[in-house]
N, C-alpha and C. Protein backbone atom coordinates (compact mmCIF):
# COMPACT_ATOMS: atom_id res chain seq x y z
N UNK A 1 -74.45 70.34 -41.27
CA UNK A 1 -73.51 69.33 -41.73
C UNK A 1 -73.48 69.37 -43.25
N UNK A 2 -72.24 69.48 -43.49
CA UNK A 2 -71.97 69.73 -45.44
C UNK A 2 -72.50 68.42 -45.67
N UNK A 3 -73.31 67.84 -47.35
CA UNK A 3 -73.17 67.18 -47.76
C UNK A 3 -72.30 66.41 -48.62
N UNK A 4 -72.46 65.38 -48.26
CA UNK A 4 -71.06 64.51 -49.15
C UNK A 4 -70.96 64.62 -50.52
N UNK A 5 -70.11 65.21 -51.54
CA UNK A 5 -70.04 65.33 -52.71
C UNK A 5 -69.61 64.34 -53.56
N UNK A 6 -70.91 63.60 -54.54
CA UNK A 6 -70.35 62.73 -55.50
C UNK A 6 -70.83 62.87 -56.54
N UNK A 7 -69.88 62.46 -57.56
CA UNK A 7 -70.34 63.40 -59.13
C UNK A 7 -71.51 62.42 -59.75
N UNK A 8 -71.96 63.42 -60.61
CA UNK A 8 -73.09 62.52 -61.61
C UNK A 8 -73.09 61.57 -62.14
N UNK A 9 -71.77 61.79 -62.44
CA UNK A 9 -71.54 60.29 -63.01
C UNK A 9 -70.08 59.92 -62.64
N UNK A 10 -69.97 58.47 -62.28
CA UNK A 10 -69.07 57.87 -61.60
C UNK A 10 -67.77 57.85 -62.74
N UNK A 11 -66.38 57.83 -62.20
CA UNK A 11 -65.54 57.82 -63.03
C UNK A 11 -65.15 56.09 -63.41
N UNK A 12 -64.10 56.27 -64.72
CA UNK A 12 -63.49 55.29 -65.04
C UNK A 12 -62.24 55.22 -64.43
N UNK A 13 -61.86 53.65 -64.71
CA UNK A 13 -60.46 53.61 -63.97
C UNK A 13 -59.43 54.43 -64.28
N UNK A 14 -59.16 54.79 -65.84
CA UNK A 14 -58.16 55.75 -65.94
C UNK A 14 -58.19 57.26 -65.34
N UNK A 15 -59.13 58.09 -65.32
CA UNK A 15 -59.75 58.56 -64.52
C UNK A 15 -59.11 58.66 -63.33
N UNK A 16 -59.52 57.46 -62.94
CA UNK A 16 -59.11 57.44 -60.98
C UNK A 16 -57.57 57.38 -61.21
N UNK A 17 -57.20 56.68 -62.41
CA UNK A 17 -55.80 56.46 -62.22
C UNK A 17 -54.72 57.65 -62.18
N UNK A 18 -55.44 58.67 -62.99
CA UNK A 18 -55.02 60.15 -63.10
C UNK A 18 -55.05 60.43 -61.95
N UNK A 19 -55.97 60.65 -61.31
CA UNK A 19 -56.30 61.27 -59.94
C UNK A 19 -55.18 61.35 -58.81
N UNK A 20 -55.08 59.78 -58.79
CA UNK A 20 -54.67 59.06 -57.71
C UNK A 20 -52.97 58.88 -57.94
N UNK A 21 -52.70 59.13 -59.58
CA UNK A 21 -51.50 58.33 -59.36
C UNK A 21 -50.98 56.97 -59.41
N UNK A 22 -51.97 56.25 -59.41
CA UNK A 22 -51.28 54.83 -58.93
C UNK A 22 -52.32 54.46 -60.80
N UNK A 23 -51.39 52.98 -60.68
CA UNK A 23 -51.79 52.30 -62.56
C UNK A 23 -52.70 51.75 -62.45
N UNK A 24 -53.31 51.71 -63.67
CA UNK A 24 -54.76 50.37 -63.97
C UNK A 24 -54.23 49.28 -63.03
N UNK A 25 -52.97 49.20 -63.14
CA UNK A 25 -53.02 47.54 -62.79
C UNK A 25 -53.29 47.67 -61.07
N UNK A 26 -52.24 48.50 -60.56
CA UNK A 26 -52.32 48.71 -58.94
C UNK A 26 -53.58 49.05 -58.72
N UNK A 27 -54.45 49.68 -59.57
CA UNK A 27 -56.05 50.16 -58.97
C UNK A 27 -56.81 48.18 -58.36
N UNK A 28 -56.30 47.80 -59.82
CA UNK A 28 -56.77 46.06 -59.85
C UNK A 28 -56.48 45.80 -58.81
N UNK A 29 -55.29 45.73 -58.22
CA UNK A 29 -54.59 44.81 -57.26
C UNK A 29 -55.06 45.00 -56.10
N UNK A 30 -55.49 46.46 -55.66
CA UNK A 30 -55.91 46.86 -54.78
C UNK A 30 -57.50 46.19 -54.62
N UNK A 31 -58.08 46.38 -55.65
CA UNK A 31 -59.79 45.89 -55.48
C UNK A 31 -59.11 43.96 -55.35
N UNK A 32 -58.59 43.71 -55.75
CA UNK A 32 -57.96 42.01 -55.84
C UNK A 32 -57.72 41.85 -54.45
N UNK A 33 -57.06 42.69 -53.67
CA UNK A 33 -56.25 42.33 -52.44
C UNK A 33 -57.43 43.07 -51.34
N UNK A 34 -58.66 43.82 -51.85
CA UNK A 34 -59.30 43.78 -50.49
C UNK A 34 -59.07 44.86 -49.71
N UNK A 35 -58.37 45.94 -50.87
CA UNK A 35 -57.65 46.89 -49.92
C UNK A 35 -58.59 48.17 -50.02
N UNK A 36 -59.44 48.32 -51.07
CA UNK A 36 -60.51 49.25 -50.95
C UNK A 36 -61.84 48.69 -49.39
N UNK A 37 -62.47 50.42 -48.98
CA UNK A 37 -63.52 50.03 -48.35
C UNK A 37 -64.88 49.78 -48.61
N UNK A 38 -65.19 49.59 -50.43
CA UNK A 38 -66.61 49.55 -50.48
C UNK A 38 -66.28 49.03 -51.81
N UNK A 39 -67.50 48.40 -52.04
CA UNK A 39 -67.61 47.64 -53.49
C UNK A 39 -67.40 48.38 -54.72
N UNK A 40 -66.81 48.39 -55.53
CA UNK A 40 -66.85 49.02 -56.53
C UNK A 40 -67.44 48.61 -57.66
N UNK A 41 -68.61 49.81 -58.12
CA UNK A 41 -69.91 49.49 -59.29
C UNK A 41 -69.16 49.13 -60.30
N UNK A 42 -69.90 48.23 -61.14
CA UNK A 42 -69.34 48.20 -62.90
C UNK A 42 -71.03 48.17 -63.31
N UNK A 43 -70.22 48.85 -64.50
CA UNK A 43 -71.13 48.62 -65.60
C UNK A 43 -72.00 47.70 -66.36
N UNK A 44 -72.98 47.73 -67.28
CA UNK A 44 -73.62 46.29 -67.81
C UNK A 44 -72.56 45.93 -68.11
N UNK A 45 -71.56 46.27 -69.06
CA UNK A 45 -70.52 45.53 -69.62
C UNK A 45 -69.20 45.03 -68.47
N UNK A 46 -69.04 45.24 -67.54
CA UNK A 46 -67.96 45.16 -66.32
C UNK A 46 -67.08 45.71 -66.43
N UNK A 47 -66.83 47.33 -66.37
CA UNK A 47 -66.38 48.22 -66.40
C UNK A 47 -66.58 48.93 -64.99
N UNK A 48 -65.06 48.85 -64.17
CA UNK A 48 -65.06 49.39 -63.10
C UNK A 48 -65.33 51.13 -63.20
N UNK A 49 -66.37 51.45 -62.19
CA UNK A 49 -66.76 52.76 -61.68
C UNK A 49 -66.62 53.37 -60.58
N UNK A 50 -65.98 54.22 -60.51
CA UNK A 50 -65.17 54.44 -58.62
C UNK A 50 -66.60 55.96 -58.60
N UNK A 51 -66.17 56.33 -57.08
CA UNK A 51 -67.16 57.46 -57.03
C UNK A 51 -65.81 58.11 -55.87
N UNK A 52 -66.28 59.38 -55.87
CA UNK A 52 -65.25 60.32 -54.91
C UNK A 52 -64.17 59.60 -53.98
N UNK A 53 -65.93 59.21 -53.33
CA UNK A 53 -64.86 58.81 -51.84
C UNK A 53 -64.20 57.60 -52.21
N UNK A 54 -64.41 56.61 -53.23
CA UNK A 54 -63.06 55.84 -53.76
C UNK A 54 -62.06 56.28 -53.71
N UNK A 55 -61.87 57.56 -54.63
CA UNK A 55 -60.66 58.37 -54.99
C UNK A 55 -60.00 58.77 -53.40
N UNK A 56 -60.87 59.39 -52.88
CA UNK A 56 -60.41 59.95 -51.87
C UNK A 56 -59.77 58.60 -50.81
N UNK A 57 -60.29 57.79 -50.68
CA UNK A 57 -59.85 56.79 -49.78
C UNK A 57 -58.00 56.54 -50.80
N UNK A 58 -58.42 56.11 -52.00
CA UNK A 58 -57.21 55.74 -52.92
C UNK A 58 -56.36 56.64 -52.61
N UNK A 59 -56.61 57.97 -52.60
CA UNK A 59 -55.47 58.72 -52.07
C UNK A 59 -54.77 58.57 -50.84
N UNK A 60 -55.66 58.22 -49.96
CA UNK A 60 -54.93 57.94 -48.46
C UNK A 60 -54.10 56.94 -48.31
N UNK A 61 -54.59 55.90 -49.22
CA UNK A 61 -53.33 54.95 -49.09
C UNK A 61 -52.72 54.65 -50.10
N UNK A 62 -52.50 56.02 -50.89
CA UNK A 62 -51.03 55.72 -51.70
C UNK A 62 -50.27 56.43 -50.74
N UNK A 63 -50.66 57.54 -49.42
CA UNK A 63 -50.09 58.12 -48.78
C UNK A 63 -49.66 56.76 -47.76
N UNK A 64 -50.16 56.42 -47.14
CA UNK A 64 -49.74 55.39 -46.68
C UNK A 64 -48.58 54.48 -46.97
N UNK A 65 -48.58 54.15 -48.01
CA UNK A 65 -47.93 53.07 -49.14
C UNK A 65 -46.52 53.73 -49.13
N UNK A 66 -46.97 54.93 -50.09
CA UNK A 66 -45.42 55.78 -49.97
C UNK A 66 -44.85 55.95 -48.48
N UNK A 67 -45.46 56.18 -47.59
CA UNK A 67 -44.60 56.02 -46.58
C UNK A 67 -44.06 54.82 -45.54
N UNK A 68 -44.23 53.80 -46.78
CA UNK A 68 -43.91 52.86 -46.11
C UNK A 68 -44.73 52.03 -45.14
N UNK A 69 -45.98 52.31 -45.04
CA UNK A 69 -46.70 51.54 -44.66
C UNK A 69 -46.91 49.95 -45.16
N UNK A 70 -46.81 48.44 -44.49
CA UNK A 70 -46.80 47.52 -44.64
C UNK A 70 -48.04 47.00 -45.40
N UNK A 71 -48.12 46.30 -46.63
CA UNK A 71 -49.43 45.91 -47.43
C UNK A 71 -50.20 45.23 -45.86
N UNK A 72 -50.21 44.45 -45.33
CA UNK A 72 -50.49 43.92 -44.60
C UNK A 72 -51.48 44.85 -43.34
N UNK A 73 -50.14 45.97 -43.19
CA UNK A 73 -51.58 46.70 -42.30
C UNK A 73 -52.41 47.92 -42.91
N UNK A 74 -52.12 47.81 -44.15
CA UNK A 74 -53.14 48.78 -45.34
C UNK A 74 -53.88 47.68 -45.37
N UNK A 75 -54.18 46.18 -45.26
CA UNK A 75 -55.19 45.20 -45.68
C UNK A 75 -56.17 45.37 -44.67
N UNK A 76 -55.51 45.44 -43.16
CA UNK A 76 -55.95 45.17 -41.58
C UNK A 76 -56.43 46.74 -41.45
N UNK A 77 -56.33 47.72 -42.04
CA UNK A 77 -56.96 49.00 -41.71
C UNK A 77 -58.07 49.37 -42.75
N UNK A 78 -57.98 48.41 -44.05
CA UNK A 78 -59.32 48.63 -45.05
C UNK A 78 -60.19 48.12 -44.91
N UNK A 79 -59.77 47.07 -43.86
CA UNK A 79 -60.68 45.43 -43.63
C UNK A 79 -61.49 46.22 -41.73
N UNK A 80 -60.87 47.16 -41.14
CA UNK A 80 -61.30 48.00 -39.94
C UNK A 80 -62.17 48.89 -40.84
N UNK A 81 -62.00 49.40 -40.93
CA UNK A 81 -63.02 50.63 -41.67
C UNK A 81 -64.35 49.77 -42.16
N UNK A 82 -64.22 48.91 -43.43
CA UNK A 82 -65.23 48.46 -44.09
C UNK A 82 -66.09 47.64 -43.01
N UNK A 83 -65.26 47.22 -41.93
CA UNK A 83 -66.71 46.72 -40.92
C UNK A 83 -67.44 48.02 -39.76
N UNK A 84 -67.19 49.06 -40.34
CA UNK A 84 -67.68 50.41 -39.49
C UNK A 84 -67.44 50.42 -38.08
N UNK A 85 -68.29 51.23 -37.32
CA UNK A 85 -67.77 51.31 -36.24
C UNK A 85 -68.02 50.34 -35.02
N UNK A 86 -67.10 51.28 -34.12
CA UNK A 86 -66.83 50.07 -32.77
C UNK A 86 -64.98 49.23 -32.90
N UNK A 87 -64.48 49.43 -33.89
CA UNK A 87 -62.94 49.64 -34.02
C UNK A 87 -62.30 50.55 -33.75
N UNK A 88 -62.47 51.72 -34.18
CA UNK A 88 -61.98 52.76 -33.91
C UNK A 88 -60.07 52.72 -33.04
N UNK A 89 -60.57 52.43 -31.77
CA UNK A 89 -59.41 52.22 -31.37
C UNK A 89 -57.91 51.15 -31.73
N UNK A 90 -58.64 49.98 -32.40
CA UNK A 90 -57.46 49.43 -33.22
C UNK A 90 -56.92 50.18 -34.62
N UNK A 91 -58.11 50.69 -35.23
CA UNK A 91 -57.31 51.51 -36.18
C UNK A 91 -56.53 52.72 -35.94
N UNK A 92 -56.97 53.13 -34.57
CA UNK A 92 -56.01 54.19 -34.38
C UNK A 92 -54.78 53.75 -33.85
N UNK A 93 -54.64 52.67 -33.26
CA UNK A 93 -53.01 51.71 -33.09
C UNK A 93 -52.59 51.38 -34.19
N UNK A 94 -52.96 51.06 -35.04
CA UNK A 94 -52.25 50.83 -36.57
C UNK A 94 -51.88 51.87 -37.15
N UNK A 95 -52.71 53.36 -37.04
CA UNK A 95 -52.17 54.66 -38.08
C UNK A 95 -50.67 55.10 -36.21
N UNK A 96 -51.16 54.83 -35.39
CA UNK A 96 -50.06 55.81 -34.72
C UNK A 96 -48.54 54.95 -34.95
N UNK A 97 -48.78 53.24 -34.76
CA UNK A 97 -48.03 52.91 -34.92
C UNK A 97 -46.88 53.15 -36.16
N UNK A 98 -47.67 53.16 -37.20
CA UNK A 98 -46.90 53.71 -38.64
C UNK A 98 -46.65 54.72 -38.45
N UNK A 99 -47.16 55.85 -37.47
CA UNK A 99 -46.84 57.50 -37.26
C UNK A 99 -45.54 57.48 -36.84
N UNK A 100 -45.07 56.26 -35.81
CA UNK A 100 -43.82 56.65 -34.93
C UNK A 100 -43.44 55.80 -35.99
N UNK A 101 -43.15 54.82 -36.68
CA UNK A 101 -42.25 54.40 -37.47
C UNK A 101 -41.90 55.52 -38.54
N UNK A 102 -42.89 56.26 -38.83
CA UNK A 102 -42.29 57.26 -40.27
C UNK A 102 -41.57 58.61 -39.38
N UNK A 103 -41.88 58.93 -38.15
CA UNK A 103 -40.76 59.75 -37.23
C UNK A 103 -39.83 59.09 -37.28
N UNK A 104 -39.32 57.74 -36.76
CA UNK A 104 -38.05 57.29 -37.14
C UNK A 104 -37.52 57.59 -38.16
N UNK A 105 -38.27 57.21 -39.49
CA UNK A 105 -37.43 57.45 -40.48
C UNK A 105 -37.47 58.51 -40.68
N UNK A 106 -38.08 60.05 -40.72
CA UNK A 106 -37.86 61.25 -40.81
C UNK A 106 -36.56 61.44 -39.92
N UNK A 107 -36.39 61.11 -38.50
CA UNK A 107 -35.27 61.35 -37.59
C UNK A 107 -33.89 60.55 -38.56
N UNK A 108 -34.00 59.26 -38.71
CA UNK A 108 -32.86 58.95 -39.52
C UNK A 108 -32.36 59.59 -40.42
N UNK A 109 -33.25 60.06 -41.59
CA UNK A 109 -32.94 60.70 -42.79
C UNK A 109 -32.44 61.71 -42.77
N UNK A 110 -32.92 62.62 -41.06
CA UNK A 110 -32.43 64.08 -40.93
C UNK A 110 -30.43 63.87 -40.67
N UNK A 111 -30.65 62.49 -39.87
CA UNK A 111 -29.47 62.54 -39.38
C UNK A 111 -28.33 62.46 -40.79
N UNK A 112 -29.11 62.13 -41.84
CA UNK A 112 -28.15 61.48 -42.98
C UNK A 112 -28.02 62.63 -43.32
N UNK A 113 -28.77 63.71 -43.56
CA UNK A 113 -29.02 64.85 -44.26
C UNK A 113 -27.60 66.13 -43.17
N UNK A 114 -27.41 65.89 -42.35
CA UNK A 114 -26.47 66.78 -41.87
C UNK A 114 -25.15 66.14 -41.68
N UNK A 115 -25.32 65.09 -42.01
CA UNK A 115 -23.75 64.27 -42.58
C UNK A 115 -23.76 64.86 -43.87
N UNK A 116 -24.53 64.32 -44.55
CA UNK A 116 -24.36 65.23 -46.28
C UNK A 116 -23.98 66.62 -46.51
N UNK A 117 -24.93 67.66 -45.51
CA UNK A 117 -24.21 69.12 -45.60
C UNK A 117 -23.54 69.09 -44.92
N UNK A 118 -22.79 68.30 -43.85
CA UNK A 118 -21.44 68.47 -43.33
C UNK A 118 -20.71 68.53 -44.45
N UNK A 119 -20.43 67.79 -45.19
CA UNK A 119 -19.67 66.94 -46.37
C UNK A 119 -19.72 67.63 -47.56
N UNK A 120 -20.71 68.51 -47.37
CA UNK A 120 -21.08 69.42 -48.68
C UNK A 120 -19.95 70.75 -48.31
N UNK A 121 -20.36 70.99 -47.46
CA UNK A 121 -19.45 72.10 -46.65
C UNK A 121 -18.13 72.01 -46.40
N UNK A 122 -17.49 70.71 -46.66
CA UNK A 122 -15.85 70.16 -46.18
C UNK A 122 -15.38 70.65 -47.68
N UNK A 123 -16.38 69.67 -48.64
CA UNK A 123 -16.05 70.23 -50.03
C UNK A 123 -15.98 71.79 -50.35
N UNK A 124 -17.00 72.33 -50.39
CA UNK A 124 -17.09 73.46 -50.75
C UNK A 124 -16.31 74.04 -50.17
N UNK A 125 -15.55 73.99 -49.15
CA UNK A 125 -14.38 74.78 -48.39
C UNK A 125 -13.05 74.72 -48.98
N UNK A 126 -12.72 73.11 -49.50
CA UNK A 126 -11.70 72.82 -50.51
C UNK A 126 -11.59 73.09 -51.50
N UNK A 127 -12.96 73.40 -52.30
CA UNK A 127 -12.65 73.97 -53.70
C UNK A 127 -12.07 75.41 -53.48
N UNK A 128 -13.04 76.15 -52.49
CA UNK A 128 -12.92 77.65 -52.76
C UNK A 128 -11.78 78.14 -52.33
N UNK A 129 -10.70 77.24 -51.25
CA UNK A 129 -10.06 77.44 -51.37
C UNK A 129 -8.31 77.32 -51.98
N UNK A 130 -9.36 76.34 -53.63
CA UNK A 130 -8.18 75.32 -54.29
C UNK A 130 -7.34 74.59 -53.69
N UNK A 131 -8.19 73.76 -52.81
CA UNK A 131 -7.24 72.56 -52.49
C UNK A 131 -8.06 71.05 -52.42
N UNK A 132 -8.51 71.01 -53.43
CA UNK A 132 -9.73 70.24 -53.91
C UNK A 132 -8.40 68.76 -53.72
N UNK A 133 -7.04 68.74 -53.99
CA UNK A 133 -6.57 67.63 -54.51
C UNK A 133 -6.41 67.19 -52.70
N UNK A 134 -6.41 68.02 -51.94
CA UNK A 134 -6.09 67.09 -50.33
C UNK A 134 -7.57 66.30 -49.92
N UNK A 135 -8.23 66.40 -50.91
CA UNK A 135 -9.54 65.28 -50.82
C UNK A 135 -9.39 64.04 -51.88
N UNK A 136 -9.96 62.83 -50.36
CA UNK A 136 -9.32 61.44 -51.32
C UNK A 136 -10.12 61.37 -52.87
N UNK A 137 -9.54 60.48 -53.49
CA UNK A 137 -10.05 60.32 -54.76
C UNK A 137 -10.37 58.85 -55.31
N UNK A 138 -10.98 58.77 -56.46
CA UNK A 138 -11.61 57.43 -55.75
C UNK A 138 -11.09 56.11 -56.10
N UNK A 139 -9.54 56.85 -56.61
CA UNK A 139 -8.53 55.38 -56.88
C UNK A 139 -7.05 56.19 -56.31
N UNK A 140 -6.57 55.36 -54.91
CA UNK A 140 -5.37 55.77 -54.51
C UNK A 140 -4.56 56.51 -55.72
N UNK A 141 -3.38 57.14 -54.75
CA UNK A 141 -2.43 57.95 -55.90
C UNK A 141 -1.55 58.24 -54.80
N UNK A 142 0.06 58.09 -55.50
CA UNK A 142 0.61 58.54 -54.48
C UNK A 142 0.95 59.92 -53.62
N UNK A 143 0.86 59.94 -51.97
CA UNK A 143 0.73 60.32 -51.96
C UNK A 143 2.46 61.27 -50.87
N UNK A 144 2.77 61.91 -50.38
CA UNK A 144 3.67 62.44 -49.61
C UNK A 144 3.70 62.25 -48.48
N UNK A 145 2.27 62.40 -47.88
CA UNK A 145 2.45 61.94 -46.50
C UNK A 145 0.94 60.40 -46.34
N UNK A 146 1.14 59.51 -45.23
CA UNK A 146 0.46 58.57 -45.52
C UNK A 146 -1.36 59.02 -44.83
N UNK A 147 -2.02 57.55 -45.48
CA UNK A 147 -3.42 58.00 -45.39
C UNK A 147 -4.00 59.06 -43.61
N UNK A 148 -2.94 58.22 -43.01
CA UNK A 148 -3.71 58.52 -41.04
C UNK A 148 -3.18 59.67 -40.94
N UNK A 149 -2.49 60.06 -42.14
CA UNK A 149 -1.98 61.63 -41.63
C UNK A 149 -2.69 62.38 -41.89
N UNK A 150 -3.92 62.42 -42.73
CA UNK A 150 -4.70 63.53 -42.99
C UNK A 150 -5.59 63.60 -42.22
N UNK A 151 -6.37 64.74 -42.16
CA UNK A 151 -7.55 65.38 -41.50
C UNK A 151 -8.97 64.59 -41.86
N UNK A 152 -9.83 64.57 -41.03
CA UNK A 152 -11.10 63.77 -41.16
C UNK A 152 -11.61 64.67 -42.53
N UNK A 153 -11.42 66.05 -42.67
CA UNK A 153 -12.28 66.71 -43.79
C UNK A 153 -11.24 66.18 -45.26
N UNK A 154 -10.13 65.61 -45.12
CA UNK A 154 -9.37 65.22 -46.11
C UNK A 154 -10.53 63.59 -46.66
N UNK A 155 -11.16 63.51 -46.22
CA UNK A 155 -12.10 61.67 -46.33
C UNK A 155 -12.93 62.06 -47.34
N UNK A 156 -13.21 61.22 -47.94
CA UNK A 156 -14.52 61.32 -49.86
C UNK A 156 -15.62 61.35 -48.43
């Protein structure tokens, strides 16, 4: 079994803040809101000191975060962990649940994404073949024949 790697000396917040990405202040908010799993050392003077697996946890839930994961069940999955085991199975209903919500939104986004290269492709067909003006524009103009007469690829 590898041993767990933690450096000699513990980092500072800017430090972690590099690391991780996220600001002094969000590092705060996070130790404020309960959302880390272990105490974090300070110094004689009270100077926060993170160690690896800080970082490493901090990373997981900015992954989280960015994907839209709810503060609420980043609170309910830091607050599972930090009481160790014998949860297990509720935290794994909280990460699958966010799993199928971020498939939704991957499935949505795809769907937006082949409306867009549809649309990319209607265009690019009108320019190349200079007829860029039978696409609407984005203040009426008159026109020869009326709007229901044109073609769906004639639409902004």
């Amino acid at each position: 079994m590898a041993a767990i790697e933690t450096p000699a000396e513990p980092l500072a917040i800017g430090e972690v803040a590099e690391r991780t990405g996220l600001t002094v202040h969000a590092l705060r908010f996070y130790e404020r809101e309960g959302l880390l799993v272990g105490p974090i050392q300070r110094t004689a003077g009270g100077r926060r000191r993170y160690t690896t697996l800080d970082v490493d946890w901090l990373q997981i839930c900015v992954k989280l975060r960015e994907s839209g994961m709810p503060l609420a069940d980043l609170k309910r999955f830091a607050e599972l962990v930090r009481h160790g085991r014998g949860n297990e199975a509720e935290r794994l209903r909280l990460l699958d649940a966010h799993r199928q919500r971020v498939d939704a939104q991957i499935q949505a986004l795809e769907e937006c994404r082949s409306v867009i290269t549809w649309k990319v492709g209607v265009y690019a067909e009108h320019l190349a073949r200079g007829e860029a003006d039978g696409l609407w524009a984005p203040t009426p103009e008159p026109r020869t024949q009326g709007l229901s007469g044109g073609s769906a690829s004639d639409r902004p």
